[in-house]
Protein backbone atom coordinates (compact mmCIF):
# COMPACT_ATOMS: atom_id res chain seq x y z
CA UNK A 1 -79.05 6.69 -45.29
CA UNK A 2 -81.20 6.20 -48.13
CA UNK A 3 -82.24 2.78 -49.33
CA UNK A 4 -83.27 1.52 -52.73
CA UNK A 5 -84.62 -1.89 -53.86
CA UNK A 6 -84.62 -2.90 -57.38
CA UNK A 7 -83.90 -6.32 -59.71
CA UNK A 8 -80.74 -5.48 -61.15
CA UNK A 9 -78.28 -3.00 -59.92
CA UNK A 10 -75.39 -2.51 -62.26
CA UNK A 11 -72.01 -0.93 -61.17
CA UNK A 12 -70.29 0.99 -63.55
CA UNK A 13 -71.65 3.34 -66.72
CA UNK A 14 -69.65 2.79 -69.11
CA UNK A 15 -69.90 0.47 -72.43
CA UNK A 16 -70.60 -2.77 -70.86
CA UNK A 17 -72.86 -1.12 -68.02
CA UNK A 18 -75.01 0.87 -70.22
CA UNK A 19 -75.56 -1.80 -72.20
CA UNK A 20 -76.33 -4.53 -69.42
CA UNK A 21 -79.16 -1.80 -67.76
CA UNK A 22 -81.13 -1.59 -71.26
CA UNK A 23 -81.16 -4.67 -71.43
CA UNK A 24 -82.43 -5.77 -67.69
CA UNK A 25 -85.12 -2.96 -68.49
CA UNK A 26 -85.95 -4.41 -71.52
CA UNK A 27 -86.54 -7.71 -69.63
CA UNK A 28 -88.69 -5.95 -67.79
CA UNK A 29 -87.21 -5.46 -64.13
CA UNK A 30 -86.19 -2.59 -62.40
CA UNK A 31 -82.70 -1.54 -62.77
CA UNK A 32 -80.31 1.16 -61.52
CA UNK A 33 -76.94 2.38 -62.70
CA UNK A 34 -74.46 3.19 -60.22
CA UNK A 35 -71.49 5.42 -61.26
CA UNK A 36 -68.69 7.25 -59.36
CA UNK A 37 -66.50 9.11 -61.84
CA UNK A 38 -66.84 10.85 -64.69
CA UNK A 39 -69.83 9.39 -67.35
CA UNK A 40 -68.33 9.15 -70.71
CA UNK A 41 -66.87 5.74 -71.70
CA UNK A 42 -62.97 4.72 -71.86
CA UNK A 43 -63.29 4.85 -75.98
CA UNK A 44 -64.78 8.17 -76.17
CA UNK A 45 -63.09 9.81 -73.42
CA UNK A 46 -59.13 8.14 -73.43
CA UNK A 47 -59.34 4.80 -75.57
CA UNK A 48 -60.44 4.39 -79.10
CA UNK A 49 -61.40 7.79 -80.12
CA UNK A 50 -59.17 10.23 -78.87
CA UNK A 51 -55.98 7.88 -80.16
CA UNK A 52 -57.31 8.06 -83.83
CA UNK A 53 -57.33 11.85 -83.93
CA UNK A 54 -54.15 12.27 -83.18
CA UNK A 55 -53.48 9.29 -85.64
CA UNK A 56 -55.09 11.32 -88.29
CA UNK A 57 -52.80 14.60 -87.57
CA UNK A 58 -49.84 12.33 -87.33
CA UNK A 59 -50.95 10.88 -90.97
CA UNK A 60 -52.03 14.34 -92.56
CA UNK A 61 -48.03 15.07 -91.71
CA UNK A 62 -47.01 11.99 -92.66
CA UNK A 63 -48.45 12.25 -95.81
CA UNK A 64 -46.94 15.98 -96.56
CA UNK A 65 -44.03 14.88 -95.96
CA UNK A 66 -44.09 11.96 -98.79
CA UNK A 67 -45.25 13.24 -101.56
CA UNK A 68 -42.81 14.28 -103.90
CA UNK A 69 -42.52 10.12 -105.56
CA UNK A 70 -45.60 11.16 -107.33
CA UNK A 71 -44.03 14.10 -108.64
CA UNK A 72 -46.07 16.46 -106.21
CA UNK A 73 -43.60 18.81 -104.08
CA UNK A 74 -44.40 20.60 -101.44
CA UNK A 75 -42.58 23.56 -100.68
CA UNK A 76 -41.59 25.59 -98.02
CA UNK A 77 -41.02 23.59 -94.52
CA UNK A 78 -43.90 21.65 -93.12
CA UNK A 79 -44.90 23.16 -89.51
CA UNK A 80 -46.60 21.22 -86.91
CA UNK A 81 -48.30 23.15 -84.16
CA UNK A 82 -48.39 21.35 -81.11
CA UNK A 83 -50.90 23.47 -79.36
CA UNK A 84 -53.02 23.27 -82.71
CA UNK A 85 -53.09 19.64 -82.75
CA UNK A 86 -54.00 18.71 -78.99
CA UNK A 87 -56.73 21.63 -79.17
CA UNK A 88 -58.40 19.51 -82.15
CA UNK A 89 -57.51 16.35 -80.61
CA UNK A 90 -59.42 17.31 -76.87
CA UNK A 91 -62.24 19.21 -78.88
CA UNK A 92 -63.30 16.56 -80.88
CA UNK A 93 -62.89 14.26 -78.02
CA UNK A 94 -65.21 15.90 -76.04
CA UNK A 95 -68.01 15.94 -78.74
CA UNK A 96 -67.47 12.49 -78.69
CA UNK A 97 -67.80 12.42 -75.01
CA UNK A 98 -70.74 14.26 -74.98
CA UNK A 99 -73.00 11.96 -77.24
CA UNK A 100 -72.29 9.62 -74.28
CA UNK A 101 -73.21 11.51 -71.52
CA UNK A 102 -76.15 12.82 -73.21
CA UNK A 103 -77.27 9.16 -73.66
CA UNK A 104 -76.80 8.59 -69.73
CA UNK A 105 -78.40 11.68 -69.05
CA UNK A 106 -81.71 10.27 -70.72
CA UNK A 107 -82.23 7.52 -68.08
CA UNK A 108 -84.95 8.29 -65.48
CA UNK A 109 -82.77 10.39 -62.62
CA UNK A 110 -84.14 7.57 -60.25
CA UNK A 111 -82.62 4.84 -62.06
CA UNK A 112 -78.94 6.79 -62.16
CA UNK A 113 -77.24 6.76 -58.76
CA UNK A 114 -73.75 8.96 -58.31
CA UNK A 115 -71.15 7.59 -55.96
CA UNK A 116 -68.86 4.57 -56.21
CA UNK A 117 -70.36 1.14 -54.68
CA UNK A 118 -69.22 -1.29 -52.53
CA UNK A 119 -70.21 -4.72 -51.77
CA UNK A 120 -72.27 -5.32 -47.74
CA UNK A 121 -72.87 -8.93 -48.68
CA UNK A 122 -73.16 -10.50 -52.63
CA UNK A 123 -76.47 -8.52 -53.38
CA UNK A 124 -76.60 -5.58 -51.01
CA UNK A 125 -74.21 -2.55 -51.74
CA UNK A 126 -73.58 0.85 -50.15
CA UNK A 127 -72.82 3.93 -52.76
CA UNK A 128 -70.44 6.68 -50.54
CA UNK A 129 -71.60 5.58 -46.96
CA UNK A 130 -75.41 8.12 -47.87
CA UNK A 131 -77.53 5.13 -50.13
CA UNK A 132 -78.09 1.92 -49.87
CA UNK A 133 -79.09 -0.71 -52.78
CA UNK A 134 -80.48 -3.77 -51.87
CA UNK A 135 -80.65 -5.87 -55.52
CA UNK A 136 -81.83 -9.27 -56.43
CA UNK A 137 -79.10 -9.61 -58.66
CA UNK A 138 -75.61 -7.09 -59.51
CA UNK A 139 -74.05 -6.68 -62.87
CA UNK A 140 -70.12 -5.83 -61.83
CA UNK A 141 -68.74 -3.67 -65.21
CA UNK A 142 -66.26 -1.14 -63.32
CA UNK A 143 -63.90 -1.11 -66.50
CA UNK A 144 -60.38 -1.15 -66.23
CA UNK A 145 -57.59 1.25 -65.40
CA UNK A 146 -53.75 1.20 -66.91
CA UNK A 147 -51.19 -0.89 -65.11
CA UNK A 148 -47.81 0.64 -63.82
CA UNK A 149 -45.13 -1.60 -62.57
CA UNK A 150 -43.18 -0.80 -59.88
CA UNK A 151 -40.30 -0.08 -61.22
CA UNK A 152 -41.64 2.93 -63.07
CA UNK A 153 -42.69 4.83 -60.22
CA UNK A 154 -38.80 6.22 -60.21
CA UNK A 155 -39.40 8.67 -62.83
CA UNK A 156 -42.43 10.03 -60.46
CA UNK A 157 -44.89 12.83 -62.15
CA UNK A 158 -42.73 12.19 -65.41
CA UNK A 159 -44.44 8.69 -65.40
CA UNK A 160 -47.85 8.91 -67.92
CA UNK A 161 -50.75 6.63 -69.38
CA UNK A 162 -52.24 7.18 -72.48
CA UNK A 163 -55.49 8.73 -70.54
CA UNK A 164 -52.79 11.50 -69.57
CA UNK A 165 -51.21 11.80 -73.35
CA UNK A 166 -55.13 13.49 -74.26
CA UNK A 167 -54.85 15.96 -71.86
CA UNK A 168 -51.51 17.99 -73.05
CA UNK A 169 -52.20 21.33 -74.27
CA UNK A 170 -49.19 20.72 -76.58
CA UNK A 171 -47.09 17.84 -77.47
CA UNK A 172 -43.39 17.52 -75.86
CA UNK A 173 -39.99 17.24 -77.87
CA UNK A 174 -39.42 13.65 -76.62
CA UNK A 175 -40.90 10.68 -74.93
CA UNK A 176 -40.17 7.04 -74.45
CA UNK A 177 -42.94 4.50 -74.75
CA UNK A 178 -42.67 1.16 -72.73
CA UNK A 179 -44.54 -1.44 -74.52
CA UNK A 180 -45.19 -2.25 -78.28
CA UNK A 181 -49.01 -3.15 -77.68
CA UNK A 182 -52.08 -1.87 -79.60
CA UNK A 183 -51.86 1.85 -77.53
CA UNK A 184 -48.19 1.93 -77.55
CA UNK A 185 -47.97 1.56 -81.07
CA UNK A 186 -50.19 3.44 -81.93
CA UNK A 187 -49.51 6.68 -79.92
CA UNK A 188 -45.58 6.07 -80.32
CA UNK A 189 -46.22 6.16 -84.10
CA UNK A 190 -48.29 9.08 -84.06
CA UNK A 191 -46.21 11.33 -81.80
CA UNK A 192 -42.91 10.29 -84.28
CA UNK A 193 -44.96 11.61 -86.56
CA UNK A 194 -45.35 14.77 -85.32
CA UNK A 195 -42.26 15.42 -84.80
CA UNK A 196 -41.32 13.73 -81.02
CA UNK A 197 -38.53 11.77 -80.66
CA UNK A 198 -39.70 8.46 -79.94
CA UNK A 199 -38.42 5.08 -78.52
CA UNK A 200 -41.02 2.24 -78.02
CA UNK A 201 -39.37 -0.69 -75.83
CA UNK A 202 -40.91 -4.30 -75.26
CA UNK A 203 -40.04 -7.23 -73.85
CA UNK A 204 -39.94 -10.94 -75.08
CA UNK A 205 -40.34 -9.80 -78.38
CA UNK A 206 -44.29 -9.15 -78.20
CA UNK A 207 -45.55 -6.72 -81.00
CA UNK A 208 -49.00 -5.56 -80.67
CA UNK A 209 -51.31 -8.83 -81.02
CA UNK A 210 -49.12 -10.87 -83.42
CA UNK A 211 -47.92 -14.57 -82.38
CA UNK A 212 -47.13 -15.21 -85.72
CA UNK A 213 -43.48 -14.95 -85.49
CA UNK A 214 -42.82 -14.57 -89.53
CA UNK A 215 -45.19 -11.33 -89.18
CA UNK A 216 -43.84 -10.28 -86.46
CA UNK A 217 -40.37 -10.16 -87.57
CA UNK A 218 -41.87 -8.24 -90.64
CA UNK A 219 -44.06 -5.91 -88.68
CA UNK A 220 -40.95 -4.87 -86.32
CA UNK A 221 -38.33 -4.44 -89.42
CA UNK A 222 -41.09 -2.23 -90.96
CA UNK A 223 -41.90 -0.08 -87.94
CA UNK A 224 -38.11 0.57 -87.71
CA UNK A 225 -37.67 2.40 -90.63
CA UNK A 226 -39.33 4.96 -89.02
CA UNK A 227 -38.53 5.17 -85.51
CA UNK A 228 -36.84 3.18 -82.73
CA UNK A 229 -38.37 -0.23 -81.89
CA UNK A 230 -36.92 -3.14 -80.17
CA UNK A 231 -39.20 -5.44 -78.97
CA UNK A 232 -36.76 -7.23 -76.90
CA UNK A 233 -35.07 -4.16 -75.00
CA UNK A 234 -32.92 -4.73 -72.23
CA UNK A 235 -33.11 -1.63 -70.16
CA UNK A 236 -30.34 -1.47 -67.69
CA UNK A 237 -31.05 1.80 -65.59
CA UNK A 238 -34.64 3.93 -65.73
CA UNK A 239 -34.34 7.15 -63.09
CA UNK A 240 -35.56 10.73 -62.44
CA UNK A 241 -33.57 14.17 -63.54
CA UNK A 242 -35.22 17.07 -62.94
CA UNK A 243 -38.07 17.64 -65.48
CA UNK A 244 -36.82 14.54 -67.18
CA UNK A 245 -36.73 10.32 -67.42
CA UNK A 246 -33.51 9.00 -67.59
CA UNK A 247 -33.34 5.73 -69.38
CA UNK A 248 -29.81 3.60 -70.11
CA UNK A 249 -30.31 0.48 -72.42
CA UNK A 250 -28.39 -1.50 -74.40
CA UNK A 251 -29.17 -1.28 -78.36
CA UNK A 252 -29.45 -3.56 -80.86
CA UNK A 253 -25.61 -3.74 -81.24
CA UNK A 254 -25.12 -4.20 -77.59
CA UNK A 255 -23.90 -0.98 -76.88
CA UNK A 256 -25.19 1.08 -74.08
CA UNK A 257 -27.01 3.90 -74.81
CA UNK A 258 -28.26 6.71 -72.54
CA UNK A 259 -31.14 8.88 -73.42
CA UNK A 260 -33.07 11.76 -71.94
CA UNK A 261 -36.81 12.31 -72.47
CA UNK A 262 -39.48 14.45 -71.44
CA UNK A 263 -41.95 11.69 -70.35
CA UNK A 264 -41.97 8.30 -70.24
CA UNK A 265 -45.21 6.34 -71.49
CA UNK A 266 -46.32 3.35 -69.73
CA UNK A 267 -48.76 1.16 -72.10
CA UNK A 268 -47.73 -2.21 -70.73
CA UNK A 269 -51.50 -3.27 -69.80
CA UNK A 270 -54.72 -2.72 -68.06
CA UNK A 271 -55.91 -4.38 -65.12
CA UNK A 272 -60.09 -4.82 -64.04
CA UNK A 273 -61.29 -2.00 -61.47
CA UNK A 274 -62.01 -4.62 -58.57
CA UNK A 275 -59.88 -2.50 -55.93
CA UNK A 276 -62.78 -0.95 -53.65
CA UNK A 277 -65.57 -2.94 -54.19
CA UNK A 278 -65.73 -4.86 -51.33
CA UNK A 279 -65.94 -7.76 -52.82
CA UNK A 280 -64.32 -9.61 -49.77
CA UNK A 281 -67.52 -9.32 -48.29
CA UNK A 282 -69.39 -11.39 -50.78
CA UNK A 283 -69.43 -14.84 -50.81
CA UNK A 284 -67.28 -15.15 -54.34
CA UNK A 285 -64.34 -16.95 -55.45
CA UNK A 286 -61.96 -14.34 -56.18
CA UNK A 287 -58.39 -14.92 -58.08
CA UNK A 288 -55.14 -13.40 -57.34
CA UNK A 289 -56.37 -10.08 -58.95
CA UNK A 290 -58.98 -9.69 -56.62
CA UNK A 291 -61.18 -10.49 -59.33
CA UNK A 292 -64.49 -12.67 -59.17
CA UNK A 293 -64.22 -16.20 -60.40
CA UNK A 294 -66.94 -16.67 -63.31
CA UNK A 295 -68.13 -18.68 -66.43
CA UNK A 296 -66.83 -17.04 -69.32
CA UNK A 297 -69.77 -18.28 -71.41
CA UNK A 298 -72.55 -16.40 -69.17
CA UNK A 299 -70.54 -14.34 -67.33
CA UNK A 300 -71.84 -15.79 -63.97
CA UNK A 301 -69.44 -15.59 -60.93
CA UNK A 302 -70.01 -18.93 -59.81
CA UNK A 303 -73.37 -20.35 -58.69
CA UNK A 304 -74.35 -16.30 -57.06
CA UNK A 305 -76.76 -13.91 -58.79
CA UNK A 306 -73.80 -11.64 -59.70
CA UNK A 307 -72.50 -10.87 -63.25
CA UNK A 308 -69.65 -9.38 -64.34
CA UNK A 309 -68.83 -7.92 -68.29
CA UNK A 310 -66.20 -5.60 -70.41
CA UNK A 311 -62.83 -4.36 -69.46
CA UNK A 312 -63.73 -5.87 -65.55
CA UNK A 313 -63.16 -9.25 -66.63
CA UNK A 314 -60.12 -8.73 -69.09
CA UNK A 315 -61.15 -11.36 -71.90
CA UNK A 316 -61.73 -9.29 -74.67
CA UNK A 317 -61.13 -5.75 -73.55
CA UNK A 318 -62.44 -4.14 -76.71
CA UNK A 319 -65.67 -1.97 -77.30
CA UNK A 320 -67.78 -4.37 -79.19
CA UNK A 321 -67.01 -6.94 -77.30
CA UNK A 322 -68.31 -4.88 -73.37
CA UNK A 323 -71.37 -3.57 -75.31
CA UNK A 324 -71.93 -7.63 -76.27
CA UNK A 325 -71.38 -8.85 -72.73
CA UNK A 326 -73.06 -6.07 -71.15
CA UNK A 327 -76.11 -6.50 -72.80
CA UNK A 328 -75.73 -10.30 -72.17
CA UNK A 329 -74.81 -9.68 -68.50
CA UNK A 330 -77.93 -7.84 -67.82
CA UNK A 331 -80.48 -10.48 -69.81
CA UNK A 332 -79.06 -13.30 -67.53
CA UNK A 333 -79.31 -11.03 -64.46
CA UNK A 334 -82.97 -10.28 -65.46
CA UNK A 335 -83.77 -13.71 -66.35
CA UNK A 336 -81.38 -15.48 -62.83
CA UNK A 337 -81.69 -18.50 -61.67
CA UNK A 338 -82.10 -19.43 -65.55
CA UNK A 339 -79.23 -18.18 -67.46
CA UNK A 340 -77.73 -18.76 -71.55
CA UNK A 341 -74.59 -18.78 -72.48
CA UNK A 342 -73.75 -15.50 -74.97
CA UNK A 343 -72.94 -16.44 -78.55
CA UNK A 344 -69.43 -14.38 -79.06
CA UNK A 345 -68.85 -13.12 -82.53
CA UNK A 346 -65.64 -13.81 -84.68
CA UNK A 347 -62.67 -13.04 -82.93
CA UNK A 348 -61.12 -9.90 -84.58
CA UNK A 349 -58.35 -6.93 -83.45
CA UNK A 350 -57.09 -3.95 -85.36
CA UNK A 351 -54.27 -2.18 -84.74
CA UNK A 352 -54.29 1.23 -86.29
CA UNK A 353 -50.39 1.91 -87.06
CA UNK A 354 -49.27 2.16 -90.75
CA UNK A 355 -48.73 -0.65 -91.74
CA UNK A 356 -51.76 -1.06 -90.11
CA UNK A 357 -52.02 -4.32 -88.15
CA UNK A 358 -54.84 -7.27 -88.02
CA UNK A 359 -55.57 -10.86 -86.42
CA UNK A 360 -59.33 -12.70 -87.11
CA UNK A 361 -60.52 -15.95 -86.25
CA UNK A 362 -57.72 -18.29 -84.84
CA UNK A 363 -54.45 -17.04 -83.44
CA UNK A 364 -51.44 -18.68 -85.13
CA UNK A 365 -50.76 -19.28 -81.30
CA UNK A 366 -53.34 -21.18 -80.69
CA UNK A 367 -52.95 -23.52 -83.99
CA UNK A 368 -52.03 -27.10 -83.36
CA UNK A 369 -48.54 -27.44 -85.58
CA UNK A 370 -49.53 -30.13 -88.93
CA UNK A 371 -52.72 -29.66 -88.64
CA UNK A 372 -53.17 -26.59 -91.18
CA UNK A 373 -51.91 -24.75 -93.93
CA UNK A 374 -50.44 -21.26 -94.07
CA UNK A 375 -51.44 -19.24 -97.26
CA UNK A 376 -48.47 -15.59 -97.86
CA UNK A 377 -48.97 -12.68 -99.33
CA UNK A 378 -46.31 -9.65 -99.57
CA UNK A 379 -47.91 -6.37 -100.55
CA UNK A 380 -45.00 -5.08 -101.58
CA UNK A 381 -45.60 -5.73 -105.01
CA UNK A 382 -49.87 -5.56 -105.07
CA UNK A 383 -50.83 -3.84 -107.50
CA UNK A 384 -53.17 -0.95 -106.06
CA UNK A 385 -51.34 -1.06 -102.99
CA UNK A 386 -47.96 0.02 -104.92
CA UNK A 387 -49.94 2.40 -107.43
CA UNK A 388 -51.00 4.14 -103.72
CA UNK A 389 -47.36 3.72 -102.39
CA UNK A 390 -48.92 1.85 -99.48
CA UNK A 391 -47.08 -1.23 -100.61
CA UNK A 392 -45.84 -2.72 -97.28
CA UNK A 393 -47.19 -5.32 -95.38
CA UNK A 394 -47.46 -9.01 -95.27
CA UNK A 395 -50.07 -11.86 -94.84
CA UNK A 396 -50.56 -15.14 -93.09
CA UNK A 397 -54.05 -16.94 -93.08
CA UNK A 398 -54.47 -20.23 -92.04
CA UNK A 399 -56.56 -23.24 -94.04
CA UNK A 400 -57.59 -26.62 -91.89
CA UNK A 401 -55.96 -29.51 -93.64
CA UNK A 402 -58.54 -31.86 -92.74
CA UNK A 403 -61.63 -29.89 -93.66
CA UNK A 404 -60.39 -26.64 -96.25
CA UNK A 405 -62.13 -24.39 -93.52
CA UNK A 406 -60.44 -20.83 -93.27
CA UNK A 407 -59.04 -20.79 -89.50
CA UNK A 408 -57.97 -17.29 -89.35
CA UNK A 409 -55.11 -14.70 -90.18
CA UNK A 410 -52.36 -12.34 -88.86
CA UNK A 411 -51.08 -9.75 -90.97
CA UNK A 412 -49.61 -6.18 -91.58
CA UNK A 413 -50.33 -4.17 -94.32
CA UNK A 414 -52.64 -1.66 -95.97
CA UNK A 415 -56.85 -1.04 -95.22
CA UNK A 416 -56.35 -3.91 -92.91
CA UNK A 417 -59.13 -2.48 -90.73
CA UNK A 418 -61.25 -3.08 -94.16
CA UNK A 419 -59.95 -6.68 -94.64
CA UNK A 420 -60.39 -7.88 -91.21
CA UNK A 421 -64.15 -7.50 -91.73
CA UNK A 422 -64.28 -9.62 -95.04
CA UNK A 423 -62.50 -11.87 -92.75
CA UNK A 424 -64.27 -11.82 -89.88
CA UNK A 425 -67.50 -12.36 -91.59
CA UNK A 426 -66.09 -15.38 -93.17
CA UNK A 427 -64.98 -17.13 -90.33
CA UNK A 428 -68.27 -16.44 -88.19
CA UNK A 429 -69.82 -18.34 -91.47
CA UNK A 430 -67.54 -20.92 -91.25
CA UNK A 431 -66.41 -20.46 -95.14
CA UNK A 432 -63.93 -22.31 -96.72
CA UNK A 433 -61.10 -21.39 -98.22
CA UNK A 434 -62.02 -22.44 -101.75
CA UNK A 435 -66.07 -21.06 -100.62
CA UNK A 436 -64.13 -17.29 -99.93
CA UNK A 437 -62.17 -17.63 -103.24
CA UNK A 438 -65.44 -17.98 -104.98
CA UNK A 439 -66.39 -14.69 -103.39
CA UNK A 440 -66.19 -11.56 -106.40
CA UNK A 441 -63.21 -9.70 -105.68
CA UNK A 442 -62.75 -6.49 -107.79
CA UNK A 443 -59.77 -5.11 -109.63
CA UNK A 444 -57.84 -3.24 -108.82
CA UNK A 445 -58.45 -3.12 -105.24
CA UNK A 446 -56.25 -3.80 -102.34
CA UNK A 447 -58.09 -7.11 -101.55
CA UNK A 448 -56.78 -8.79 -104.42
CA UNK A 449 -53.89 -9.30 -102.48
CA UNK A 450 -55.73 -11.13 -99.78
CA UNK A 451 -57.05 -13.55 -103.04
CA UNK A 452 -53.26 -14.38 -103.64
CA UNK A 453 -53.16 -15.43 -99.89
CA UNK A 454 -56.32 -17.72 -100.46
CA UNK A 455 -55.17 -18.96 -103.73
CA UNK A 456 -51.49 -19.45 -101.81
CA UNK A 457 -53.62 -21.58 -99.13
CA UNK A 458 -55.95 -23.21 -101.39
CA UNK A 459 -52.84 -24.64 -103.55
CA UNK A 460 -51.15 -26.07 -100.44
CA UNK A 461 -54.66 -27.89 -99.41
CA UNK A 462 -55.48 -29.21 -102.80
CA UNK A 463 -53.24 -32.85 -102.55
């Protein structure tokens, strides 16, 4: 048994734990990165860039296929190759993989440890039973790993996650996707696309990130002009034929309906990666999850010199926001007993569907009713957006009666991705409505449509 000492030991290599051991090394203490599986990242390797190339396949076809309004035909039938696409899909993938690994690969070999950790007592850990790490402090950032409710298990090895979807070698004739969030709208879009028959099912009527319910509404009657959506599904029977799910629902006429597919897709969540850590041996508060009690604000789990950022503490499980927290993580576990709060950017979350989806700032959710105004836009009729034949979509943002401040937005509709960021930078400045409108906005440009939403607002403020 070999034992190491050091400051700061940090659990986990991905975003949030690469980013929390420069920065305790910046500070100036001795660190060391502890990793069991494979280095690499959830975005690069299953997340966020692996789901946008097959995005841009799905849209390359997409596109073929709609070309003949502007009086450009295509002819001769369109032919997807399966084999073609995953083959670009895991290649790219693993270049992006590989700037990652490269990056772990130049920390000092004494600072990287391989093996997966578990807790002795709140500071001391033991990596596969052969090292032991005795810390002043721990930075917990084991990630997070897809959840699959019980009732799925009947459809056995049928039964996938997206990390599975980037492995195929080629893409099946059918699959049916179990929850409208940001990956299963995004991958059920994309595999319609190109070709699969799709069904996407919810429940409660969630769509991807949207509590506006006017959006919403819009959002699901859009994406349903394209393939089968019900956000509200009321599945009756799920089993396992053969080489195939089995799934019996009722439709949107109340009739029931029994399908066959080649997979079924479970994207109804992601839970922290607590399980195995021990962390019944520590002294910390842990919740029903299993995960550590802490102060969202420095990331402290309770009054102990343990920290724990990204997709292990589920509050904003996006890339940004681990490589923020990470990096804050490891400052306060440099800097323990004295500790700062981390100053969080704008809120913002892109969905990248067509329509493409966005939310900044406030959720509608979260809005207390009277107290604000809500400025529309359609895009139907915007002018670039219709000369591009991108002309669906429709926008909310929200003005504060009281003080004209811009509060946030929810939307659907084109470049969102591109919008969100005018937004986002707005509300981090704490702009006001009438402040934004004053902002140049060029013509003709899809953002002209998000002036007709200020202007909308701005109007409804001015008594």
């Amino acid at each position: 048994m070999t034992t190491i000492q050091t400051d700061v030991a940090v659990i986990g290599a991905g975003t949030a734990g690469l980013a929390a051991y420069r920065a305790a090394i910046a500070a100036g203490k001795r660190a060391v990165i502890i990793e069991g599986g494979p280095y690499g990242t959830t975005c690069a390797r299953v997340g966020c860039m692996p789901s946008k190339l097959l995005i841009a396949a799905a849209e390359a076809a997409h596109e073929l296929r709609h070309t003949a309004p502007f009086g450009v035909h295509v002819d001769g039938q369109i032919r997807i190759d399966g084999r073609e696409v995953m083959a670009r899909v895991r290649s790219e993938r693993d270049r992006f993989v590989g700037f990652v690994v490269r990056g772990v690969e130049n920390i000092p070999e004494a600072d990287r440890i391989r093996g997966y950790a578990r807790f002795i007592d709140n500071t001391t850990l033991e990596v596969d039973g052969q090292t032991t790490v005795r810390a002043s402090r721990v930075v917990i950032a084991t990630g997070s790993t897809p959840t699959l409710p019980a009732p799925f298990k009947a459809f056995g090895d049928r039964l996938i996650v997206n990390d599975d979807v980037f492995a195929w070698e080629d893409l099946p004739a059918s699959v049916v996707v179990f929850g409208p969030g940001v990956i299963g709208l995004e991958l059920g879009q994309a595999l319609s696309r190109l070709g699969v028959r799709v069904r996407v099912f919810g429940v409660s009527g969630s769509l991807g990130p949207l509590t506006d319910p006017v959006i919403r509404a819009y959002a699901a009657s859009t994406f349903n002009d394209e393939f089968y959506l019900d956000p509200n599904a009321r599945v009756t029977e799920m089993e396992r034929d053969g080489d195939q799910v089995v799934v019996t629902y009722l439709d949107r006429e109340g009739r029931s309906v029994t399908e066959r597919f080649d997979y079924a897709l479970a994207a109804t969540g992601r839970e922290p990666n607590v399980r195995g850590l021990g962390l019944e041996n520590t002294g910390l508060a842990l919740d029903e999850r299993g995960v550590p009690l802490f102060d969202a604000q420095t990331l402290q789990c309770g009054n102990a010199p343990v920290f724990i950022a990204g997709d292990a503490n589920n509050i904003l499980p996006l890339l940004h926001e681990a490589a923020d927290e990470g990096k804050a993580a490891g400052e306060n576990a440099a800097s323990y007993p004295q500790v700062k709060p981390l100053a969080r950017r704008a809120p913002i979350g892109v969905v990248f569907s067509d329509p493409q989806i966005a939310m900044v700032g406030q959720r509608f959710a979260d809005l207390v009713d009277g107290s604000f105004v809500t400025g529309e836009v359609s895009f139907e009729d915007q002018g670039r957006s219709r000369v591009m034949l991108k002309n669906r979509g429709l926008m909310h943002v929200y003005g504060d009666k009281a003080t004209g401040r811009f509060l946030g937005a929810e939307w659907t509709g084109p470049r969102a991705e591109n919008i969100a960021h005018l937004l986002a930078w707005s509300y981090q400045q704490g702009l006001t409505i009438g402040q934004m409108l004053a902002m140049p906005f060029y013509h003709p440009v899809v953002e002209e449509g998000l002036r007709t939403a200020l202007r909308d607002a701005a109007a409804k403020l001015a008594p």
